[in-house]
Protein backbone atom coordinates (compact mmCIF):
# COMPACT_ATOMS: atom_id res chain seq x y z
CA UNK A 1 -74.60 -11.80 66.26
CA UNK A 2 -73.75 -10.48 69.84
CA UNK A 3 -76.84 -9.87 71.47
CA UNK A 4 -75.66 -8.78 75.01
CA UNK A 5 -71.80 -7.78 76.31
CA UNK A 6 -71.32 -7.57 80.20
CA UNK A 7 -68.38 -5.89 81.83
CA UNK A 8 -67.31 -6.28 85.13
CA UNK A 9 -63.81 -4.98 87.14
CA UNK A 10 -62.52 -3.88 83.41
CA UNK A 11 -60.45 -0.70 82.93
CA UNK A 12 -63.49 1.85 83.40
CA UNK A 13 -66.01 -0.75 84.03
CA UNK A 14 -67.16 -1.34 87.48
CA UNK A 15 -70.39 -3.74 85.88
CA UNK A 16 -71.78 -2.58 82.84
CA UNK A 17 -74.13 -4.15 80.43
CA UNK A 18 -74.93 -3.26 76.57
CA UNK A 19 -77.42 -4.60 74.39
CA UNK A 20 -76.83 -4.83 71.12
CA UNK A 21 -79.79 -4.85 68.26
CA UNK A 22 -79.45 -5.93 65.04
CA UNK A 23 -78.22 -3.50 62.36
CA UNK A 24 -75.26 -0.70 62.97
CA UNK A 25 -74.94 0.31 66.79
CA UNK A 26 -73.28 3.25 67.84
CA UNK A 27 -71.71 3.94 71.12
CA UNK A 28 -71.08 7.97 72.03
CA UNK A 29 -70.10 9.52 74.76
CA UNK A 30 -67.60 12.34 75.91
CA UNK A 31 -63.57 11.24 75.83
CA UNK A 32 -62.21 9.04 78.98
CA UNK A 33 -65.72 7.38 79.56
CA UNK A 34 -65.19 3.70 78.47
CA UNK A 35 -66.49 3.79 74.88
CA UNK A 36 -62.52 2.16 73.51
CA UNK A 37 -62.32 0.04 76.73
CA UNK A 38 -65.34 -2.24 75.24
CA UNK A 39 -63.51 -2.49 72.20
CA UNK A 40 -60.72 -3.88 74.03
CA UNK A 41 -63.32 -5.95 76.37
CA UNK A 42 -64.25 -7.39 73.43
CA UNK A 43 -60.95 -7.99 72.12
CA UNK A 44 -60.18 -9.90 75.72
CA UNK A 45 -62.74 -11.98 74.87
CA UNK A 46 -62.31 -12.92 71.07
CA UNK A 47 -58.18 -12.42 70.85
CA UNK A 48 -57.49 -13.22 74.55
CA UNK A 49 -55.73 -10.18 74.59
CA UNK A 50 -54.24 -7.37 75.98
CA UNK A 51 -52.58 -9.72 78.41
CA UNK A 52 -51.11 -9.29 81.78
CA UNK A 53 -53.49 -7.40 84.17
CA UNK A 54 -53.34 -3.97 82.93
CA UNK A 55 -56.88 -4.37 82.07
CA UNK A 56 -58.02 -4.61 85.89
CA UNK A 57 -59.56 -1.75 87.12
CA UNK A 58 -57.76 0.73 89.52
CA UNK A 59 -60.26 0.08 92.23
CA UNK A 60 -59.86 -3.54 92.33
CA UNK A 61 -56.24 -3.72 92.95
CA UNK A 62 -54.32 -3.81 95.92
CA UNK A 63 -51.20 -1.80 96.96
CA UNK A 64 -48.96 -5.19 95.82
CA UNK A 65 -50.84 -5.72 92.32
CA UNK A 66 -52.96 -8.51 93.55
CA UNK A 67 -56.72 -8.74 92.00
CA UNK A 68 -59.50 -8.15 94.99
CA UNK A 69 -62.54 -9.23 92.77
CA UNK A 70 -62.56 -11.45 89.64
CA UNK A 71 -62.41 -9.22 86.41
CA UNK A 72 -64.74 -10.91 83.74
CA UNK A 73 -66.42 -10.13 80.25
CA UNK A 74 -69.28 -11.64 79.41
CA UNK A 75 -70.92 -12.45 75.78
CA UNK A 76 -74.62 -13.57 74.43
CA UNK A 77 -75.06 -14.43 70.90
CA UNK A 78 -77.16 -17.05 69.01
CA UNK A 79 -78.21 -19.22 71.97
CA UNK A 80 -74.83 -19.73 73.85
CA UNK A 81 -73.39 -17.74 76.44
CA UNK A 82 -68.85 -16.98 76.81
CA UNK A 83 -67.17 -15.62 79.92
CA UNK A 84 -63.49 -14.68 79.79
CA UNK A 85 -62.56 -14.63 83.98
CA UNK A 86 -59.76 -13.77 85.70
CA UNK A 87 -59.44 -13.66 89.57
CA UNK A 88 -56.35 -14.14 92.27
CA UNK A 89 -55.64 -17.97 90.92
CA UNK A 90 -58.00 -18.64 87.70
CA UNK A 91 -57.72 -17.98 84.02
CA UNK A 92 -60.14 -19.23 81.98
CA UNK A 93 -63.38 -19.30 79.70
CA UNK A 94 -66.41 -20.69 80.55
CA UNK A 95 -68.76 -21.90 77.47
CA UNK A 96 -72.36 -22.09 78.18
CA UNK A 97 -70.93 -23.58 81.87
CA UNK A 98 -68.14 -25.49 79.99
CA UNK A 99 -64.82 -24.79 81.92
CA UNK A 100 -62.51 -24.01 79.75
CA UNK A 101 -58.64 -23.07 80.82
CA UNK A 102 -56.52 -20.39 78.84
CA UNK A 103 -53.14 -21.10 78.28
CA UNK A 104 -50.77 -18.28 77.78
CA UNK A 105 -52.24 -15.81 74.24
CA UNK A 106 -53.55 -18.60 73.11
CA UNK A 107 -57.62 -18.74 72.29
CA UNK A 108 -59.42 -22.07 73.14
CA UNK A 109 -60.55 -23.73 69.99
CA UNK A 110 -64.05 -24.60 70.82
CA UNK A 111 -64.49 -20.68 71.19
CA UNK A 112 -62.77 -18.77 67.94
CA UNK A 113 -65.13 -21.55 66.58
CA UNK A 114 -68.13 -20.46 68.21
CA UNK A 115 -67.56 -16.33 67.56
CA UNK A 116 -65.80 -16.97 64.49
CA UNK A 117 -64.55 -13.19 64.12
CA UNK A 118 -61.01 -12.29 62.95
CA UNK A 119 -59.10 -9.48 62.72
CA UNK A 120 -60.24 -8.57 59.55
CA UNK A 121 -63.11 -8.22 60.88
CA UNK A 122 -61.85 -6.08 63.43
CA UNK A 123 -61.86 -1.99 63.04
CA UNK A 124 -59.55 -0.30 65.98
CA UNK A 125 -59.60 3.75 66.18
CA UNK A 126 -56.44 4.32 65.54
CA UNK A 127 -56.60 2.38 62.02
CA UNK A 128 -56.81 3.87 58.48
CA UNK A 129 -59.32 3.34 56.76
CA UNK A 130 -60.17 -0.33 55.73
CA UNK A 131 -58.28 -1.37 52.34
CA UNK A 132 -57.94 2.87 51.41
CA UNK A 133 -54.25 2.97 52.59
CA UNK A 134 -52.81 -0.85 52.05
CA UNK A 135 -50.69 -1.37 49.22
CA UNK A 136 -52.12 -3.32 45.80
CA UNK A 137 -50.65 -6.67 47.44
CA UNK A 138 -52.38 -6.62 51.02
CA UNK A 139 -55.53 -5.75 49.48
CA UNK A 140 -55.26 -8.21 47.72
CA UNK A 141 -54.24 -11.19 50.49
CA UNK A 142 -56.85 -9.89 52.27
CA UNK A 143 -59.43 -10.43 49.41
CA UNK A 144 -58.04 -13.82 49.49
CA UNK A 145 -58.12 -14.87 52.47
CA UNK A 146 -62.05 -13.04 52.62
CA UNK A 147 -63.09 -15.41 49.39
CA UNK A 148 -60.11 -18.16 50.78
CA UNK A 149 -58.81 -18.00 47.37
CA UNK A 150 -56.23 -20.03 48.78
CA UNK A 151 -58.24 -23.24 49.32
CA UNK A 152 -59.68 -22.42 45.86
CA UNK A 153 -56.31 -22.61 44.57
CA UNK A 154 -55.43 -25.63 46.66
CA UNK A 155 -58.46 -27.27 45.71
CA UNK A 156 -58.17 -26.83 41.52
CA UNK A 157 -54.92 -28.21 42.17
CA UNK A 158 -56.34 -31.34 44.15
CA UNK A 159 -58.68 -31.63 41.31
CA UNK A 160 -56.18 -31.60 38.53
CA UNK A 161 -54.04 -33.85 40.39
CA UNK A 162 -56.99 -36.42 40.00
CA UNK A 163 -57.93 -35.78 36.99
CA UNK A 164 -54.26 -36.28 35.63
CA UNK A 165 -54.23 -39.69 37.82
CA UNK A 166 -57.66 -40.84 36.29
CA UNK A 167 -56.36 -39.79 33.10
CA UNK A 168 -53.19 -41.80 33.34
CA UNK A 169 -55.64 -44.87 34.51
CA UNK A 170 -58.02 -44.62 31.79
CA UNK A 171 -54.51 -44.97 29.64
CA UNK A 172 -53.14 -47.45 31.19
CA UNK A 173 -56.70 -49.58 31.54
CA UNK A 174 -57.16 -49.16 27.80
CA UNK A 175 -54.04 -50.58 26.85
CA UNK A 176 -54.52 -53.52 29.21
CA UNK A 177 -57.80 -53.98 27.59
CA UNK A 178 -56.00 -54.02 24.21
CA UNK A 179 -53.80 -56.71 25.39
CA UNK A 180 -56.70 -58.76 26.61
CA UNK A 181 -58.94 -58.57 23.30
CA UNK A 182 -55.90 -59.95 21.42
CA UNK A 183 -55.76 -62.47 23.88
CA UNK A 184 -59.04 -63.19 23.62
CA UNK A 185 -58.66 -63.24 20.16
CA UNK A 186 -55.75 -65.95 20.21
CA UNK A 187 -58.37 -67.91 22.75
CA UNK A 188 -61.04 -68.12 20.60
CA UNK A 189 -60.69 -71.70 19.91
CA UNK A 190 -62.11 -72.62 23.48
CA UNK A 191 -65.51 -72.42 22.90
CA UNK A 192 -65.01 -74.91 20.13
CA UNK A 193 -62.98 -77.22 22.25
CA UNK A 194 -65.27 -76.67 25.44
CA UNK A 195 -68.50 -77.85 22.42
CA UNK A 196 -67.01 -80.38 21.73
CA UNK A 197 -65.89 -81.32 25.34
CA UNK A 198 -69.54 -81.45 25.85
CA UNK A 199 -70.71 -83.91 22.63
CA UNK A 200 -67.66 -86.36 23.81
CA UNK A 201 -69.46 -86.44 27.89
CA UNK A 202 -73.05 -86.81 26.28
CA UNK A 203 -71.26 -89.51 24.08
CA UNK A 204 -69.68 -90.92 27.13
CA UNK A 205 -72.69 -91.07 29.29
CA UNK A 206 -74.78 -92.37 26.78
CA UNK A 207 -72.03 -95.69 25.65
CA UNK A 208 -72.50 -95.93 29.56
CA UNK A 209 -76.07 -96.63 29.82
CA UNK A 210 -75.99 -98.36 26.92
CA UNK A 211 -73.63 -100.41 28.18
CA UNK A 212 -75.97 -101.13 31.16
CA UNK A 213 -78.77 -101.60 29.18
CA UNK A 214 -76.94 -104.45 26.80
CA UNK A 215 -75.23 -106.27 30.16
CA UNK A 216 -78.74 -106.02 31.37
CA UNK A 217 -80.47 -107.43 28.75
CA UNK A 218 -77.48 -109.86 28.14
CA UNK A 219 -78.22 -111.79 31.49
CA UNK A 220 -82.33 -111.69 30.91
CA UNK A 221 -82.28 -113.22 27.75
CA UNK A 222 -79.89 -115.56 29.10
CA UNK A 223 -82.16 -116.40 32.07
CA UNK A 224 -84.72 -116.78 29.41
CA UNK A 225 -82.96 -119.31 27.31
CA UNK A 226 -82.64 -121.64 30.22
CA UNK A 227 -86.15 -121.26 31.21
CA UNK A 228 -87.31 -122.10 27.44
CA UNK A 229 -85.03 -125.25 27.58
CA UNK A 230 -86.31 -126.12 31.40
CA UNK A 231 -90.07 -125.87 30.11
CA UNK A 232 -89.42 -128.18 26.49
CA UNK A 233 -88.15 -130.67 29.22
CA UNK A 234 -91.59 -130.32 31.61
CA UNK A 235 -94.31 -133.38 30.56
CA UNK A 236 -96.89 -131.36 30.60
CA UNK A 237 -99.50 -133.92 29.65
CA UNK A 238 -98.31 -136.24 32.03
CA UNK A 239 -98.33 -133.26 35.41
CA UNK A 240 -102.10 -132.86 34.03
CA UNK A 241 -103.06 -136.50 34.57
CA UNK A 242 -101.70 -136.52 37.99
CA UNK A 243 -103.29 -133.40 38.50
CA UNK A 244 -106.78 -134.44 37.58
CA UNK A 245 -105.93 -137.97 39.51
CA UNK A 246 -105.48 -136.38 42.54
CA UNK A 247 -108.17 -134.05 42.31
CA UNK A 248 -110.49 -137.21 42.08
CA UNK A 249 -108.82 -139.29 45.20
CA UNK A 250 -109.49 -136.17 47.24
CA UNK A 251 -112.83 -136.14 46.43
CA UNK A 252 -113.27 -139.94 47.16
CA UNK A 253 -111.72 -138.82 50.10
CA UNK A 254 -114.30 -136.24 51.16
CA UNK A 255 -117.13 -138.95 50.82
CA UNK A 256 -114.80 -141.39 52.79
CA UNK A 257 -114.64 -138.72 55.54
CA UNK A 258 -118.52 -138.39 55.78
CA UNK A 259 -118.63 -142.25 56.36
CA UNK A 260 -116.02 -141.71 58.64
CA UNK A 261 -118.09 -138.94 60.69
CA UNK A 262 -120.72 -141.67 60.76
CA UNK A 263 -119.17 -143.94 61.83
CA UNK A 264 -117.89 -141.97 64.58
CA UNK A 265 -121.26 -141.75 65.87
CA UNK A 266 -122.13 -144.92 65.40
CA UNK A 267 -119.03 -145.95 67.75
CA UNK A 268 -120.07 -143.40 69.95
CA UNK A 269 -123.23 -144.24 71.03
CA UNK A 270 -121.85 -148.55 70.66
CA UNK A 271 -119.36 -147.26 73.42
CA UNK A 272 -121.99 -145.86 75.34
CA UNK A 273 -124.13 -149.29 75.40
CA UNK A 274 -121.07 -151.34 75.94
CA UNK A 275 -121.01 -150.06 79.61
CA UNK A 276 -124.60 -151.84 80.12
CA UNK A 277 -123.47 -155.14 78.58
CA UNK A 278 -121.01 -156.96 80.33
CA UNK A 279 -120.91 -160.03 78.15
CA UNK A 280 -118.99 -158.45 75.01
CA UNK A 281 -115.54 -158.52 75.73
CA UNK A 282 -114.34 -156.48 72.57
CA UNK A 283 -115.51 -153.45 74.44
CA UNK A 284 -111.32 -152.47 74.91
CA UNK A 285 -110.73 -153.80 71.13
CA UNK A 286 -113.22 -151.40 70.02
CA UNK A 287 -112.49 -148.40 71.70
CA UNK A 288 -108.89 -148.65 70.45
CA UNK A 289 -110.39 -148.84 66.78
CA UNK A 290 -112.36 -145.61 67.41
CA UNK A 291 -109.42 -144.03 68.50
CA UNK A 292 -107.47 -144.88 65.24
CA UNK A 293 -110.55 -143.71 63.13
CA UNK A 294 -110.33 -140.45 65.26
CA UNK A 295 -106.55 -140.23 64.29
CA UNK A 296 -107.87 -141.30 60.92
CA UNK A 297 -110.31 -138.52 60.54
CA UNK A 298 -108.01 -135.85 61.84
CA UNK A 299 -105.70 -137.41 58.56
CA UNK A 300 -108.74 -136.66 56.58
CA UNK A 301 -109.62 -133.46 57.71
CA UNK A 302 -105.69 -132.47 56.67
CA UNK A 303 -105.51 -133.91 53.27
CA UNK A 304 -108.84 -131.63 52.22
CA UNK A 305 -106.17 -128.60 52.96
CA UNK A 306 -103.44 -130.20 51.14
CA UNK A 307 -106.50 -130.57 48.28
CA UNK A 308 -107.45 -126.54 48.33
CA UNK A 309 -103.79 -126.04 48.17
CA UNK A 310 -103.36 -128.49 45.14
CA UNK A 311 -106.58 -126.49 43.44
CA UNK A 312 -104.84 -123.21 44.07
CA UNK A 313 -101.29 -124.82 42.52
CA UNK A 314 -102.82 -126.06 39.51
CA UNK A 315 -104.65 -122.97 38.61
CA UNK A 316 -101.26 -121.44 39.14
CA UNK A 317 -99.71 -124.35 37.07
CA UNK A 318 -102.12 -123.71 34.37
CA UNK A 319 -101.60 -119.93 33.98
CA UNK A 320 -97.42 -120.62 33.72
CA UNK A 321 -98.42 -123.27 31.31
CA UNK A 322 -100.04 -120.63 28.97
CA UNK A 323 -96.98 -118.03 29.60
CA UNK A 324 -94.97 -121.05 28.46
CA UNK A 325 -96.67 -121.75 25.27
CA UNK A 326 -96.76 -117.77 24.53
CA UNK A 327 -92.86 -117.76 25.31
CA UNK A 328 -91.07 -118.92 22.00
CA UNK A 329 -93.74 -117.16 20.05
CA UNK A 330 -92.26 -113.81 21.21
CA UNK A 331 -89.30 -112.16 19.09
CA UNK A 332 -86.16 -112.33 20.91
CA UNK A 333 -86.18 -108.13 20.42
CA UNK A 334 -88.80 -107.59 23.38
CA UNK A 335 -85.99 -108.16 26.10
CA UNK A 336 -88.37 -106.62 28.63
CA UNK A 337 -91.11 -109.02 28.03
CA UNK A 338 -88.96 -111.85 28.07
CA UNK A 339 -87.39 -110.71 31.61
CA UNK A 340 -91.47 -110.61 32.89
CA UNK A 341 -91.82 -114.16 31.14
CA UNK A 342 -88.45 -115.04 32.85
CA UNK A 343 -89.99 -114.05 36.23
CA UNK A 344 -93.38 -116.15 35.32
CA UNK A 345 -91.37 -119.54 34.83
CA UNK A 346 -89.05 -119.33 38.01
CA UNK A 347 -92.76 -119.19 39.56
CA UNK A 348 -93.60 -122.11 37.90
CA UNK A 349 -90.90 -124.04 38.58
CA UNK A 350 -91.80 -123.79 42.33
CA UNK A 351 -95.03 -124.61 41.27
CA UNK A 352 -94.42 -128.06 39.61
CA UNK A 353 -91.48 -128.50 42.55
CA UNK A 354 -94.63 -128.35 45.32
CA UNK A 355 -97.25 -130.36 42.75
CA UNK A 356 -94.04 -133.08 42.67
CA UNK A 357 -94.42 -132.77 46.73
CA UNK A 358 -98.17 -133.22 46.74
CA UNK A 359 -98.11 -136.02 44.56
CA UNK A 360 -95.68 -137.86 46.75
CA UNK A 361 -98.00 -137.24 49.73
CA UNK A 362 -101.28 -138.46 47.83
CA UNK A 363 -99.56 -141.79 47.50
CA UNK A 364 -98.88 -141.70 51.49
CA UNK A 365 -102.61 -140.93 51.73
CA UNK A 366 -103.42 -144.39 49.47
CA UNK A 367 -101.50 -146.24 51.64
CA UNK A 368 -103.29 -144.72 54.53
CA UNK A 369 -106.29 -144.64 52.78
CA UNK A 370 -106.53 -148.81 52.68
CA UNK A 371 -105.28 -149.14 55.74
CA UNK A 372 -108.33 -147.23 56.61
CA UNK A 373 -110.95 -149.53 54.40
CA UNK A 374 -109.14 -152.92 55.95
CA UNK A 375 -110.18 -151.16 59.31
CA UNK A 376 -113.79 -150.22 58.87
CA UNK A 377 -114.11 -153.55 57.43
CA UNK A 378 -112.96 -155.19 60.32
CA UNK A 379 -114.75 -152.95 62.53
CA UNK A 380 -118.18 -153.50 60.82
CA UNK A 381 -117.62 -157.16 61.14
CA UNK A 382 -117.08 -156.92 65.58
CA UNK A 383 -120.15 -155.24 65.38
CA UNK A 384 -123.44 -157.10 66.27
CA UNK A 385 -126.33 -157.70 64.13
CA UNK A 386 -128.53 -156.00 65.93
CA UNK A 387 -127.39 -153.25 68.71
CA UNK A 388 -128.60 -154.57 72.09
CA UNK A 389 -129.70 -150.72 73.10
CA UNK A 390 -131.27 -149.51 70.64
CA UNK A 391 -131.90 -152.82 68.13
CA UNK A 392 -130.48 -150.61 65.12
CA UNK A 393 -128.94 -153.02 62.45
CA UNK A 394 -126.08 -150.22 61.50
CA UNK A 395 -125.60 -147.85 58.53
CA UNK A 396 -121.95 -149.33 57.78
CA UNK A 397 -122.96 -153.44 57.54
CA UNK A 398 -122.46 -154.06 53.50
CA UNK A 399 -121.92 -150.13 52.89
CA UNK A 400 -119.52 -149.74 49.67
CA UNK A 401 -116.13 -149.04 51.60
């Protein structure tokens, strides 16, 4: 609603201002006093018309039609603020500030939006009355173009346009989905086939592993086999009497070493003594023998590891033994336990391979072992009756050697 018109330089309107209240207002006043020139003020604004400059008041022109002040109309409604201004070189609106330049009859767009009134809207005072003296047809364009019956009309025919488009679709979708449930139809076989593609992989996959599974226990129960023929061909009795043999030479051996430790001592202290008697001359003899019963003991003190290791072999050597008696007991069926067993005889074989070693080096320790005996022997027989420091008569003289 237009709160406030101001009118300045217009026909009879050197600056006046009206305020408008809401409701009807009514201007009166005597004839030739400015009441139609704010109709047309008004119409400058909204219609940008009359045109030209016969609008300017008389006072503000010169003798050559030239403007002296700017003419303007000014309008307040609903928060915003429109002046239509004309001077010597502008003509133009100005929208809440907004410059905004008027071209020809032609109303900026930004402001028939903002006033939005038309010419039906519009009542001059020379008009007849307001739909009394139109004929049928105006009335009724201009009830159509009040209710915009128009872009009613173009809007049922937008709708029935769709409607006959989705129609057609909905057609045309249906018989494509015709089509495609009797092709369905023909393709019903697939889930059969795509079953029984399934069954023949889970056939597949399983002849696969099963396939594994035989080549693996194929090559076990070969391995198996040749261990049962390898242990038929071991002499068991005859690994157990070399066994317990050696078991008893190393524990000769041990006491042997103890004789040997005294012995030691017994050289020790002779050595000692031989440096205060001059007259023995096998003082260079002897200390050559104590160095070969040093060598000798060192010998000794090796062969007692070889004889832990020996223990440890034949405990292993007895516990393959058992697996081997066990083996041809169990059914050729229990693949798994044979592969296990399998495993358990390659061990032994290593086994009897290092108890074959051993017993090769127990003979090297016989042989070492008299050579040792013919020593002490001849060593017991340098040595004096009685020992000129300390008159001992020896611990070795007729010991069991």
């Amino acid at each position: 609603m237009i709160e406030k018109v101001r009118i300045v330089n217009f026909q009879s309107h050197a600056d006046t201002t009206i305020t408008l209240t809401s409701g009807v207002n009514v201007i009166v006043g005597p004839s030739d006093q400015g009441k139609s020139a704010v109709i047309r003020a008004l119409l400058w604004v909204i219609q940008n018309k009359p045109d030209g400059l016969g609008f300017v008041s008389h006072w503000n022109m010169t003798d050559k039609g030239v403007l002296k002040a700017p003419t303007s109309v000014e309008l307040e409604f609903d928060g915003h603020k429109i002046v239509r201004y004309r001077d010597r070189v502008a003509n133009r609106y100005l929208v809440d500030g907004k410059v905004l330049e008027a071209v020809g009859r032609d109303v900026p767009e930004e402001i028939e939006r903002l006033i939005d009134i038309k010419d039906i809207n519009i009542q001059r005072q020379l008009d007849s009355h307001f739909l009394l003296s139109d004929s049928a047809g105006e009335v009724a364009r201009i009830l159509n173009r009040t209710i915009r019956l128009d872009d009613i009309d173009k809007l049922l025919a937008l709708v029935e346009q769709k409607r006959r488009a989705t129609k057609n679709t909905i057609e045309q979708v249906a018989e494509e989905l015709q089509l495609i449930q009797v092709e369905l139809g023909a393709l019903a076989w697939i889930d059969a086939v795509v079953d029984i593609l399934k069954e023949a992989q889970a056939l597949e996959a399983s002849i696969y592993k099963k396939t594994e599974i035989k080549s693996a226990l194929y090559s076990t129960l070969q391995t198996y086999l040749n261990a049962k023929i390898e242990a038929q061909q071991i002499n068991v009795e005859e690994i157990e009497k070399w066994v317990k043999k050696v078991i008893e030479e190393v524990q000769n051996m041990s006491g042997v070493r103890g004789m040997l430790r005294a012995l030691q001592v017994q050289l020790q202290e002779f050595v000692q003594a031989s440096a205060l008697v001059v007259e023995l001359t096998c003082i260079e003899f002897v200390q050559s023998l104590l160095t070969k019963v040093e060598s000798l003991k060192n010998n000794i003190y090796n062969n007692k590891a070889e004889h832990r290791m020996l223990t440890t072999l034949l405990h292993d050597y007895m516990s393959a033994k058992e697996l081997v008696t066990i083996i041809p007991a169990l059914p050729e069926s229990e693949i798994a336990e044979a592969t296990e067993v399998a495993g358990e005889i390659s061990v032994n074989r290593k086994v009897l391979r290092l108890l074959r070693e051993s017993l090769t080096n127990y003979q090297q320790l016989q042989v070492q072992q008299r050579v040792i005996d013919d020593e002490i022997v001849k060593l017991d027989a340098m040595l004096p009756e009685v020992c000129p420091l300390c008159g001992g008569t020896g611990v070795l003289r007729g010991a069991n050697v």
